[in-house]
Structure formats: structure tokens, C-alpha cells
PDB file of N, CA and C in Angstrom:
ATOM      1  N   UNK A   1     -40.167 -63.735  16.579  1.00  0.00           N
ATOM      2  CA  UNK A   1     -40.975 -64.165  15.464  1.00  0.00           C
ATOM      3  C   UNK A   1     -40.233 -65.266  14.708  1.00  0.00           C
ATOM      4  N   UNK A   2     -40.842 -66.198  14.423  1.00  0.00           N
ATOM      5  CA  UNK A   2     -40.414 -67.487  13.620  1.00  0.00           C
ATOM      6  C   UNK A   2     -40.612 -67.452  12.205  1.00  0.00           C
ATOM      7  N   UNK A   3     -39.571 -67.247  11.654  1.00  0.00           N
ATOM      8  CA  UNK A   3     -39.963 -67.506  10.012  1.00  0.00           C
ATOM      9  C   UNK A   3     -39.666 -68.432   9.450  1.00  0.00           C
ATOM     10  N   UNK A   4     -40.264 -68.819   8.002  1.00  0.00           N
ATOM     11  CA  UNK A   4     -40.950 -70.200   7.662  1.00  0.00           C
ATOM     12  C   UNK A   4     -39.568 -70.359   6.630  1.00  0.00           C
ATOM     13  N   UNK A   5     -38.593 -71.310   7.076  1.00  0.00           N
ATOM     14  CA  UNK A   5     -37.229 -71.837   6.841  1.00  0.00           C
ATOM     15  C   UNK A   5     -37.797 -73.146   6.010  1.00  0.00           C
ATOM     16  N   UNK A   6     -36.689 -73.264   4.714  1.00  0.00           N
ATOM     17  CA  UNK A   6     -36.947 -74.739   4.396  1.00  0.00           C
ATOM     18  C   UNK A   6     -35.842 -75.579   4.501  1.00  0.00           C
ATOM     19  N   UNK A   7     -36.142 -76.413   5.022  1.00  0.00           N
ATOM     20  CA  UNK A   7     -35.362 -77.761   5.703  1.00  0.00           C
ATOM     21  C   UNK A   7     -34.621 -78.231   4.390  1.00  0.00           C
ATOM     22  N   UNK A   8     -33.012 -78.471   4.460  1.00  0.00           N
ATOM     23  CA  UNK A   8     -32.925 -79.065   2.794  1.00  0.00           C
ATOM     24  C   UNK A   8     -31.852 -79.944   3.976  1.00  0.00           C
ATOM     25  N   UNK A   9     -32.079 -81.529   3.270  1.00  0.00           N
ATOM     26  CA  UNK A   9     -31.124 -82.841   3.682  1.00  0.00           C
ATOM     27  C   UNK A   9     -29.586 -82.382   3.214  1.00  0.00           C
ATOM     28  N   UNK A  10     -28.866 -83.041   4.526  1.00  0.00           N
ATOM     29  CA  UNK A  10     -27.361 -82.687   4.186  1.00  0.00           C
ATOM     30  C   UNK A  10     -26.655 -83.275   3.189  1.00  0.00           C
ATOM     31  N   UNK A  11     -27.629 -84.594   2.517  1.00  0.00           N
ATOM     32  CA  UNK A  11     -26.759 -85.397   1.657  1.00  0.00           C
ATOM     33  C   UNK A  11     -28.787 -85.520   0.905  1.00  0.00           C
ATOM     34  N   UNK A  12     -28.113 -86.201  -0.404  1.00  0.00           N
ATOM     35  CA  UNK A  12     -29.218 -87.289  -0.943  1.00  0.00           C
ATOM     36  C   UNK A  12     -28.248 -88.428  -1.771  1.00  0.00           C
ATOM     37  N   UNK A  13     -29.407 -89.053  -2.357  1.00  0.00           N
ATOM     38  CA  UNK A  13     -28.229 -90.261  -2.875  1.00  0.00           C
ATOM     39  C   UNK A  13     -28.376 -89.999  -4.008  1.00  0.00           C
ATOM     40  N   UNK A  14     -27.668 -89.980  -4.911  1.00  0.00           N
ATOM     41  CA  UNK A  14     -27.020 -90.085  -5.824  1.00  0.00           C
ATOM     42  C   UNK A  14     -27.716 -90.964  -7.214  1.00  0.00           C
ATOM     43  N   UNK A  15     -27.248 -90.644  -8.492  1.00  0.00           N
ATOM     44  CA  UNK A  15     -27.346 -91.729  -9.705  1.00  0.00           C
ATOM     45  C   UNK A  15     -26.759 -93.043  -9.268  1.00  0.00           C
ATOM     46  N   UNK A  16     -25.873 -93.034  -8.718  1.00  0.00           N
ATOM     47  CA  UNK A  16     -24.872 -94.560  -8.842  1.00  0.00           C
ATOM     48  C   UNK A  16     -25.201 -95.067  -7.221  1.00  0.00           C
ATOM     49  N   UNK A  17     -26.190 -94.558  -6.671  1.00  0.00           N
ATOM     50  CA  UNK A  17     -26.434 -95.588  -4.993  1.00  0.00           C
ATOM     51  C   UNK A  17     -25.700 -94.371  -4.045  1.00  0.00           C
ATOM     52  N   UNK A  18     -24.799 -93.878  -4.568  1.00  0.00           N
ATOM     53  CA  UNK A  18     -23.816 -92.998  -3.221  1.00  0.00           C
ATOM     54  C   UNK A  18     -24.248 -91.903  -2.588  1.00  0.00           C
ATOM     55  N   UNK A  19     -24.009 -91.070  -2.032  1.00  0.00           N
ATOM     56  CA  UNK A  19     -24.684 -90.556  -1.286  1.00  0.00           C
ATOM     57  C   UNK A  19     -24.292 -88.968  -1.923  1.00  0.00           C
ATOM     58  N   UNK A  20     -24.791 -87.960  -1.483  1.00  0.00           N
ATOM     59  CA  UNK A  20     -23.931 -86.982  -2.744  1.00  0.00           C
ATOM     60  C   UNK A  20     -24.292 -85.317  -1.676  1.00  0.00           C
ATOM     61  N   UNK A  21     -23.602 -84.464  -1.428  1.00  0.00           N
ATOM     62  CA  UNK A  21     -23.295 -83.599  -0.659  1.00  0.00           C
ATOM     63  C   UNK A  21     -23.274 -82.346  -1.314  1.00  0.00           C
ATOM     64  N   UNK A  22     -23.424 -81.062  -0.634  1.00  0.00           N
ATOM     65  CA  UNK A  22     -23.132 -80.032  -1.292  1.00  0.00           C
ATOM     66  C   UNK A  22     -21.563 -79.820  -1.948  1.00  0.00           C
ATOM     67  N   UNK A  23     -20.622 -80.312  -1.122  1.00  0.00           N
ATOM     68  CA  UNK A  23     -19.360 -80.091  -1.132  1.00  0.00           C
ATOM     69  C   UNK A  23     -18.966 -81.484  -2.244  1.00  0.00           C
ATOM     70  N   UNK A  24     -19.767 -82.474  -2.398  1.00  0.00           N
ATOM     71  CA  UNK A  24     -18.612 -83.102  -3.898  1.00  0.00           C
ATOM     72  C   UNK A  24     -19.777 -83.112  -5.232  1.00  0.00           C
ATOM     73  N   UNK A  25     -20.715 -82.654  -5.249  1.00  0.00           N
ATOM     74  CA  UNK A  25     -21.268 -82.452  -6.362  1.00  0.00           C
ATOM     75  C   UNK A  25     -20.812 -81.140  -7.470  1.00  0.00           C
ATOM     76  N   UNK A  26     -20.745 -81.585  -8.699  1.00  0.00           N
ATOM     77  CA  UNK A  26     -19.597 -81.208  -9.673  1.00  0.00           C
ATOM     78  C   UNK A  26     -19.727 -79.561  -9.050  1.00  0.00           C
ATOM     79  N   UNK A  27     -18.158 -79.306  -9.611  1.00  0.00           N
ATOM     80  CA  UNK A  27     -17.539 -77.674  -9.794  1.00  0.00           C
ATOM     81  C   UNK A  27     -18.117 -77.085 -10.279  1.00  0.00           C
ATOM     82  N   UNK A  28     -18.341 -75.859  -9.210  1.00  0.00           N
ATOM     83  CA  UNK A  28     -19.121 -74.448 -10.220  1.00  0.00           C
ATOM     84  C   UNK A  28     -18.722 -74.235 -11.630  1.00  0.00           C
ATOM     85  N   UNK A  29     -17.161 -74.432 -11.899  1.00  0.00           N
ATOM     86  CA  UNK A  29     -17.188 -74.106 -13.128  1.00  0.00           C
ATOM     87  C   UNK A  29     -16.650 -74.877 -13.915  1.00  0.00           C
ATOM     88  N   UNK A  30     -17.504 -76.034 -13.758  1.00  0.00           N
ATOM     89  CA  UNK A  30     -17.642 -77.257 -14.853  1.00  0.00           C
ATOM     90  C   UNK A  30     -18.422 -76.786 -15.948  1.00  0.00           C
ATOM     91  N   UNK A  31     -17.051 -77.280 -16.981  1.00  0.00           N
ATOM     92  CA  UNK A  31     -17.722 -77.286 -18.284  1.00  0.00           C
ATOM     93  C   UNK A  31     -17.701 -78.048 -19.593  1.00  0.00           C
ATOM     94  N   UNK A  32     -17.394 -79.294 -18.991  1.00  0.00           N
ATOM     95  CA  UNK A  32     -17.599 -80.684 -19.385  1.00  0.00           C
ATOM     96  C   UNK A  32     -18.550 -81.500 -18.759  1.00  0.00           C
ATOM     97  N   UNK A  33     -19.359 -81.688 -19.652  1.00  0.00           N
ATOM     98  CA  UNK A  33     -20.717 -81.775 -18.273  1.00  0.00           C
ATOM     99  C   UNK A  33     -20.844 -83.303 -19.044  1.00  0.00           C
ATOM    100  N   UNK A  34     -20.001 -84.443 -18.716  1.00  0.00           N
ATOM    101  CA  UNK A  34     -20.099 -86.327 -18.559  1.00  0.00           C
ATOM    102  C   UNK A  34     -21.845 -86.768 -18.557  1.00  0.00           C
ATOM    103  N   UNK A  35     -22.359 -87.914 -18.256  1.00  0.00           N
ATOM    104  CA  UNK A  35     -23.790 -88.099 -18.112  1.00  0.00           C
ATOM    105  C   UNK A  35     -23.405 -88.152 -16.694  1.00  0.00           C
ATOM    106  N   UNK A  36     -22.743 -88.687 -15.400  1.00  0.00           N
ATOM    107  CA  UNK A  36     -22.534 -88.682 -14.116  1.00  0.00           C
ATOM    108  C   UNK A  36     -22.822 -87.609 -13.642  1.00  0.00           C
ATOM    109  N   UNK A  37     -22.187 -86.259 -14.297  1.00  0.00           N
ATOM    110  CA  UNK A  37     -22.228 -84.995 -13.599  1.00  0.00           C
ATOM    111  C   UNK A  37     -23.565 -84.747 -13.851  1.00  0.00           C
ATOM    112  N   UNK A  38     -24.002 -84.722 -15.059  1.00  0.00           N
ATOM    113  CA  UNK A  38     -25.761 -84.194 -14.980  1.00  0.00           C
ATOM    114  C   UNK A  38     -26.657 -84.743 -14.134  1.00  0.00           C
ATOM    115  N   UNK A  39     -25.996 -86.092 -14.171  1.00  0.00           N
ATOM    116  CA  UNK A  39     -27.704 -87.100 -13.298  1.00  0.00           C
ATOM    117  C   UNK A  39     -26.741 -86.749 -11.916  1.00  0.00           C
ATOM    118  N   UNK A  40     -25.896 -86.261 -11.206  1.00  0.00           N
ATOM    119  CA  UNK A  40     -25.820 -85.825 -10.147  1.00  0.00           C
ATOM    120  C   UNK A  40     -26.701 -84.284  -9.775  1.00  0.00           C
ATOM    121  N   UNK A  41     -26.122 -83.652 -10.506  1.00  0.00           N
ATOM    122  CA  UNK A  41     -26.961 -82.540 -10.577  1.00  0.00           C
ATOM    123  C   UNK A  41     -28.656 -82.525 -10.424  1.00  0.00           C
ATOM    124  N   UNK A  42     -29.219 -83.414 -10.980  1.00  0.00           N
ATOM    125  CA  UNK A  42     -30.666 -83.589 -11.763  1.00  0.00           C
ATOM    126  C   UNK A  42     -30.927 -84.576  -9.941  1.00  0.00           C
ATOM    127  N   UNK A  43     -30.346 -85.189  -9.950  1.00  0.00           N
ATOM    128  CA  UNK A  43     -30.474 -86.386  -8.385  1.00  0.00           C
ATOM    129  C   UNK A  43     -30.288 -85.149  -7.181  1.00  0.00           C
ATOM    130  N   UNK A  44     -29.314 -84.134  -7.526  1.00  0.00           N
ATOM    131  CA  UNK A  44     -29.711 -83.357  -6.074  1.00  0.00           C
ATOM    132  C   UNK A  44     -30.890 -81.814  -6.061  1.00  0.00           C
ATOM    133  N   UNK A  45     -30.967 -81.771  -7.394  1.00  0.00           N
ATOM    134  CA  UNK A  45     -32.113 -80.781  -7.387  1.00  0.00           C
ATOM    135  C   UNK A  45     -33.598 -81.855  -6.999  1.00  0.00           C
ATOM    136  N   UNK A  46     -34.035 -83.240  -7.314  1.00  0.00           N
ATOM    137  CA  UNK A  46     -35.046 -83.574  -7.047  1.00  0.00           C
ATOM    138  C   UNK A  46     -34.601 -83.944  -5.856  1.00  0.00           C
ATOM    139  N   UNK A  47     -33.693 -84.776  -4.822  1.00  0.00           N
ATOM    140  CA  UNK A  47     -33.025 -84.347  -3.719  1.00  0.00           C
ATOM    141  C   UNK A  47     -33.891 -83.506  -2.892  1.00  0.00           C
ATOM    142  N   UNK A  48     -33.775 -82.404  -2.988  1.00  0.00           N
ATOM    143  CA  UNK A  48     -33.954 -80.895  -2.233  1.00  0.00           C
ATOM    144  C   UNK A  48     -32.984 -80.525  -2.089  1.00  0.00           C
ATOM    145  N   UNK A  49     -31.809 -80.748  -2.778  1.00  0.00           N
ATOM    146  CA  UNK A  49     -30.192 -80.413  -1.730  1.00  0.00           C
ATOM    147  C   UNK A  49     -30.003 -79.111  -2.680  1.00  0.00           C
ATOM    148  N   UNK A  50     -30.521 -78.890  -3.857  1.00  0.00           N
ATOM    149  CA  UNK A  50     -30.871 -77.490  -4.674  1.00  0.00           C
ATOM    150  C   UNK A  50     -31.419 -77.135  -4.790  1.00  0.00           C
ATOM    151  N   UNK A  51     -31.815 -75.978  -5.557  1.00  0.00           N
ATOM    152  CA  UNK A  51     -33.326 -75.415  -6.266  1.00  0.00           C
ATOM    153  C   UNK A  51     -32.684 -76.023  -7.531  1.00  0.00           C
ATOM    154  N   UNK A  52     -34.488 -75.278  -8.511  1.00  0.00           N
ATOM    155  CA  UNK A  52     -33.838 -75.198  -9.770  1.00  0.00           C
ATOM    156  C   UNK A  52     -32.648 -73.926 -10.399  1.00  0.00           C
ATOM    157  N   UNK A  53     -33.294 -72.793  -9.413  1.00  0.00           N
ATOM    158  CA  UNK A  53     -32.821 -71.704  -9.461  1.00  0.00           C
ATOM    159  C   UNK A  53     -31.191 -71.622  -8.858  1.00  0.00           C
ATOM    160  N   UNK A  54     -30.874 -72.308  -8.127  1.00  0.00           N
ATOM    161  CA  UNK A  54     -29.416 -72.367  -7.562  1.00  0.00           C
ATOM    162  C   UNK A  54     -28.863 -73.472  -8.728  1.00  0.00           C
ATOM    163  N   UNK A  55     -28.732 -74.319  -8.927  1.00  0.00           N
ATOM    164  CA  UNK A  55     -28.486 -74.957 -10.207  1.00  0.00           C
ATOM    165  C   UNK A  55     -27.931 -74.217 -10.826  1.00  0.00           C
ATOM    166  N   UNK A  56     -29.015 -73.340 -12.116  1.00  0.00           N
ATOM    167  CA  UNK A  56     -28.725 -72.745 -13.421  1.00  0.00           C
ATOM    168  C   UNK A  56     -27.693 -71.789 -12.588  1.00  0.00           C
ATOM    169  N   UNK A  57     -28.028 -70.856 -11.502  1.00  0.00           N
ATOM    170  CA  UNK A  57     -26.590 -69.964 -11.327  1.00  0.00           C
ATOM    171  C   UNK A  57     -25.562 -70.680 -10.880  1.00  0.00           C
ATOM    172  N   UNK A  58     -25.435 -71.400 -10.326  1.00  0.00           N
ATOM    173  CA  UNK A  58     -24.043 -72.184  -9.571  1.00  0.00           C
ATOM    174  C   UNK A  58     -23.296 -72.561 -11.169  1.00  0.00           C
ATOM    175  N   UNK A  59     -24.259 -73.207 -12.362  1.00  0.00           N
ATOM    176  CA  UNK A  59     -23.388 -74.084 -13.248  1.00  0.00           C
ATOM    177  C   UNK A  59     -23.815 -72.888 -14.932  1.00  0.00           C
ATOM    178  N   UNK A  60     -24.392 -72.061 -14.582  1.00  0.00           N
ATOM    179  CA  UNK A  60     -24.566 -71.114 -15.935  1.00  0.00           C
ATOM    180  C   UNK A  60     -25.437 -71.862 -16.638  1.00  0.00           C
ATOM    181  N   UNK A  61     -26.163 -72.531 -15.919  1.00  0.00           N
ATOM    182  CA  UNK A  61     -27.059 -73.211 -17.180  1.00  0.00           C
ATOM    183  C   UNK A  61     -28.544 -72.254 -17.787  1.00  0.00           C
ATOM    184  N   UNK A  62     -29.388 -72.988 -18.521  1.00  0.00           N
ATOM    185  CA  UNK A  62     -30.980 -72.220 -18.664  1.00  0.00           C
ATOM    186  C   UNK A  62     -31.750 -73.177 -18.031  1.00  0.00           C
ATOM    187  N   UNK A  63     -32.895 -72.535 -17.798  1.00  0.00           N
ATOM    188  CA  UNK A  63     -33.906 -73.169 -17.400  1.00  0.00           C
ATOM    189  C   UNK A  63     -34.267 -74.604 -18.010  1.00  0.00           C
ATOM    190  N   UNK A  64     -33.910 -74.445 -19.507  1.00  0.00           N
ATOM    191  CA  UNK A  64     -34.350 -75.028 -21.009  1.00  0.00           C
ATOM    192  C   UNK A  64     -33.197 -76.612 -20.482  1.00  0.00           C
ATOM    193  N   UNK A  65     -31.914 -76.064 -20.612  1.00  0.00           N
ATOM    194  CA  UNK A  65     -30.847 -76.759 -20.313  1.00  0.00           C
ATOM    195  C   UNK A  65     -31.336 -77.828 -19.154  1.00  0.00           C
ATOM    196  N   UNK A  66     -31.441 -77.447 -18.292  1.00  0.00           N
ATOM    197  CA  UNK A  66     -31.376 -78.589 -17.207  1.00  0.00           C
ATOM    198  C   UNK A  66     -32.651 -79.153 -17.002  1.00  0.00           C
ATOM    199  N   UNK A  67     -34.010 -78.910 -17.262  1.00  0.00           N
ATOM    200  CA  UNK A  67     -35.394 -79.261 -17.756  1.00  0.00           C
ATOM    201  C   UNK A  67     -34.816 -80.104 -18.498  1.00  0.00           C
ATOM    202  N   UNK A  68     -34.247 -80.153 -19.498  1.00  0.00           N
ATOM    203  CA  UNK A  68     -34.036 -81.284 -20.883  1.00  0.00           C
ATOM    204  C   UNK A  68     -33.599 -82.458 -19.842  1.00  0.00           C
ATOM    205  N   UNK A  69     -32.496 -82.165 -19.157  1.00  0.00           N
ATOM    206  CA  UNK A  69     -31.311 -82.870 -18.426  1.00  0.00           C
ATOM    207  C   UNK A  69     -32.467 -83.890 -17.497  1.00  0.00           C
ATOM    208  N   UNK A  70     -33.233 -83.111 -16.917  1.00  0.00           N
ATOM    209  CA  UNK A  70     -34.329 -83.860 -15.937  1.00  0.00           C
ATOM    210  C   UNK A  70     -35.659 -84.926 -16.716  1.00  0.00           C
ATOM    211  N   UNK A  71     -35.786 -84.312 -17.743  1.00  0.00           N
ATOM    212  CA  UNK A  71     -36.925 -85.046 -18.697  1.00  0.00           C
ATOM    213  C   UNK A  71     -36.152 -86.109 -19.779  1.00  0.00           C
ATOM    214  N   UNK A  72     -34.750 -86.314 -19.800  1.00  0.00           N
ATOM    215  CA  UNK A  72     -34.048 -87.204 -20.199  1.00  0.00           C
ATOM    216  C   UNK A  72     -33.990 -88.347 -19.148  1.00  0.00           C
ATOM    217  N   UNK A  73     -34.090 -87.837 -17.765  1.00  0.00           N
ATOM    218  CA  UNK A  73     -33.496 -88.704 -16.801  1.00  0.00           C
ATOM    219  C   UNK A  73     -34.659 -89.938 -16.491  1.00  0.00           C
ATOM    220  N   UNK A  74     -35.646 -88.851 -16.745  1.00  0.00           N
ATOM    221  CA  UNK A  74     -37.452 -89.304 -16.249  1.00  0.00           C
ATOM    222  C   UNK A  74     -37.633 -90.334 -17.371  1.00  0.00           C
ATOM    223  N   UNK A  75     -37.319 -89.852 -18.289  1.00  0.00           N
ATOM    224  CA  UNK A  75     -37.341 -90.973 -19.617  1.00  0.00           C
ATOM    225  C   UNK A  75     -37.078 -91.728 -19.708  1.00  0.00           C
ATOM    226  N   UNK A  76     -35.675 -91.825 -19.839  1.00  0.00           N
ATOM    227  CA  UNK A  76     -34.600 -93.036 -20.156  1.00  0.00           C
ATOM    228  C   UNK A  76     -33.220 -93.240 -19.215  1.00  0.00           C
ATOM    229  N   UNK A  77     -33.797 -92.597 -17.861  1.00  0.00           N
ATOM    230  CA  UNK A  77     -32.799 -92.474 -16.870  1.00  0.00           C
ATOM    231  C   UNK A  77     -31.453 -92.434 -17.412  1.00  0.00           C
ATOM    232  N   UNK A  78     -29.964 -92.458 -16.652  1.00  0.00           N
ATOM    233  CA  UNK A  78     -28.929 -92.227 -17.173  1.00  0.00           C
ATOM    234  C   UNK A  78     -28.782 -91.803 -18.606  1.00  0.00           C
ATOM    235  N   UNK A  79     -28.877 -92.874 -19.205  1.00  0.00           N
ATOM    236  CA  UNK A  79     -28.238 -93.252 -20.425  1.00  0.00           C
ATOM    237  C   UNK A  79     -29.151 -92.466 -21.261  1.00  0.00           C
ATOM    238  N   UNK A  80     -30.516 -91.529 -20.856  1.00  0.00           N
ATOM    239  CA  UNK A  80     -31.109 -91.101 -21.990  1.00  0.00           C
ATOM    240  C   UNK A  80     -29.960 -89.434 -22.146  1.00  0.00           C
ATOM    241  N   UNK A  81     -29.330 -89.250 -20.925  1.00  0.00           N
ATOM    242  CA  UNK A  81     -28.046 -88.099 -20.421  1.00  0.00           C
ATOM    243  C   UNK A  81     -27.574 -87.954 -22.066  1.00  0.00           C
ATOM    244  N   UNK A  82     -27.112 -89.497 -22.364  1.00  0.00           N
ATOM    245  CA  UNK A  82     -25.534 -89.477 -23.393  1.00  0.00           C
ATOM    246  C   UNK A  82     -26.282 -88.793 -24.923  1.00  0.00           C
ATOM    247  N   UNK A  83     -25.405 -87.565 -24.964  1.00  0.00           N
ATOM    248  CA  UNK A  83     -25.533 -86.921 -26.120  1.00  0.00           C
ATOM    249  C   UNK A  83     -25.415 -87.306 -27.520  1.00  0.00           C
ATOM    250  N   UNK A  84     -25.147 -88.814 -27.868  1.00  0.00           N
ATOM    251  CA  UNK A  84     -24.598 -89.197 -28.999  1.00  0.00           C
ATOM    252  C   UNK A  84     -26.086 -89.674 -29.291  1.00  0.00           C
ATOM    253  N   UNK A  85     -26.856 -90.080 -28.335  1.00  0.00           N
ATOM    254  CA  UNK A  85     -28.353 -91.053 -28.254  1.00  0.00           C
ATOM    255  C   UNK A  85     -29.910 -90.253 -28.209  1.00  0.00           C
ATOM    256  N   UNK A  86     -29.456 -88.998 -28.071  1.00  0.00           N
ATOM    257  CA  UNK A  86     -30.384 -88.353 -27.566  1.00  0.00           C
ATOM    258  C   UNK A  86     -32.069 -88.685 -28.480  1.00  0.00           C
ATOM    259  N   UNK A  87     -31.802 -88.569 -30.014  1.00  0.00           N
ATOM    260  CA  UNK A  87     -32.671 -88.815 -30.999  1.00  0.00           C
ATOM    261  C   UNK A  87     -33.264 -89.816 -30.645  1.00  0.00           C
ATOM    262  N   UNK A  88     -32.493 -91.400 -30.357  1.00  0.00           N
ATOM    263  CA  UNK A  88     -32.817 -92.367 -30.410  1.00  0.00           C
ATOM    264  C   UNK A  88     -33.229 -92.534 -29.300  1.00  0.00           C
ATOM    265  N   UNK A  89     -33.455 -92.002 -28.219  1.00  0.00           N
ATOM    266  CA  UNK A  89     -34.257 -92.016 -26.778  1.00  0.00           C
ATOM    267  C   UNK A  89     -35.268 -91.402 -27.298  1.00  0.00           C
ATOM    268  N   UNK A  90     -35.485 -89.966 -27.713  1.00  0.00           N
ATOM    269  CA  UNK A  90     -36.190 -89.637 -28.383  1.00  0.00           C
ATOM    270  C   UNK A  90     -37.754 -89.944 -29.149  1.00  0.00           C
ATOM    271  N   UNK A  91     -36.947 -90.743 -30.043  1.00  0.00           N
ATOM    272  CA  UNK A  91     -37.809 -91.744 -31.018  1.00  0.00           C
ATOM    273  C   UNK A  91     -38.374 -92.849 -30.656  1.00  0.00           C
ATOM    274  N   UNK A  92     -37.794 -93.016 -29.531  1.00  0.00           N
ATOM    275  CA  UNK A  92     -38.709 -94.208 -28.725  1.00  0.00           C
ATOM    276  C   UNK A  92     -39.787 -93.706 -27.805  1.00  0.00           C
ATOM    277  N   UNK A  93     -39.613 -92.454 -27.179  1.00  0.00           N
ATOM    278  CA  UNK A  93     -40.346 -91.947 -26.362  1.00  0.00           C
ATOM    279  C   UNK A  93     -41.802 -91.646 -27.021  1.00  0.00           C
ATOM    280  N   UNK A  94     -41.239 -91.544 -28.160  1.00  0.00           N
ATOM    281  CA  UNK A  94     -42.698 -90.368 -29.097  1.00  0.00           C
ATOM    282  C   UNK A  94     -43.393 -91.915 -30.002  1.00  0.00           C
ATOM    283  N   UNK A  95     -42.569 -93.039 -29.812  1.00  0.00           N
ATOM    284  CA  UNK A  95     -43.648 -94.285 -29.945  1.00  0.00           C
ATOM    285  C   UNK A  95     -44.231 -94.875 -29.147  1.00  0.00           C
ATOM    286  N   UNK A  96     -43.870 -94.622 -27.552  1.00  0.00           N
ATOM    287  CA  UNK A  96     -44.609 -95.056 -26.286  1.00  0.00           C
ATOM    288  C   UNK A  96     -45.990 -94.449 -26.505  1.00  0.00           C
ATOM    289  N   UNK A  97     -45.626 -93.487 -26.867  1.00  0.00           N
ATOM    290  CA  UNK A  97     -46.838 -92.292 -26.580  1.00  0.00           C
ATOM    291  C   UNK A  97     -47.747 -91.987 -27.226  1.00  0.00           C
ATOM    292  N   UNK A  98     -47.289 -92.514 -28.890  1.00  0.00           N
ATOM    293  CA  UNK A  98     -48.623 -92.515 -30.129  1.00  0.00           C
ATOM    294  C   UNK A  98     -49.550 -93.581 -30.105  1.00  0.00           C
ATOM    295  N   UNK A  99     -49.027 -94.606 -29.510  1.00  0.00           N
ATOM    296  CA  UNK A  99     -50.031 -95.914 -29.798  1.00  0.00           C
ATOM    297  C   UNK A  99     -50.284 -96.366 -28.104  1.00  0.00           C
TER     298      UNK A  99
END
């Protein structure tokens, strides 16, 4: 009997062009999380090279957590990541969208 397996790519590429693997995408127990490490993370869950569900357990995150991480990326790609900006990505997003 054949059961219904899902195919996940050995690599995908990456935020920065490179190519990105199970084996160098950040440490389970990273906890300095850079904008590189997230949009790696966020690049191999849309990838297929994760779930969402392997994610939050591999790195302790929430659902809430890495949703933000992905709807930052969708937004304002990289740079909407950097935590100092977040408002001001923010505030631009919610003026695309009123008018």
C-alpha cells in the first residue's frame, strides 16, 4: 500500500539569492533572532523546506510570532523584519489601504 508522502525540496533560496538547507538555517536554540534569521526562516517555511508547525517547535516560537514575521515580510519585505521600524512600516501599510 502506498501512502500519500509530501515531497519537501532539499534546499530553497533564501532572502539574500542563496540557497538555504535544512542543515544551515538558524539554530534550534537561537535566541537572537537578526532580520536575516527571520526572513530565512519565513523563506523556508514558504519554501516547503518547513511547516508552520515545525518552525514554532524547532525555534519556541507562537503561531502569533512568526505570522507577524511572514506578514512583515509580505509587506515591506526584509526591512519591514527590523524591530526599531516596525510602527513605521506599519503606518504606511494602514495608508495604502485607507485611500
Amino acid at each position: 500500500m502506498i501512502e500519500n508522502q509530501k515531497i519537501r525540496p532539499a534546499q530553497v533560496i533564501g532572502p539574500l539569492g542563496e540557497p538555504l538547507t535544512l542543515d544551515n538555517l538558524p539554530a534550534p536554540e537561537t535566541t537572537r533572532w537578526v532580520i536575516r534569521r527571520k526572513a530565512e526562516v519565513v523563506a523556508a517555511v514558504n519554501g516547503g523546506l518547513l511547516t508552520i508547525d515545525e518552525v514554532c517547535e524547532r525555534y519556541g516560537l507562537t503561531l502569533e510570532e512568526f505570522a507577524s514575521w511572514q506578514r512583515a515580510v509580505d509587506r515591506s519585505g526584509m526591512q519591514g523584519l527590523r524591530v526599531t521600524r516596525i510602527q513605521h512600516y506599519r503606518e504606511i501599510y494602514e495608508r495604502q489601504h485607507k485611500y
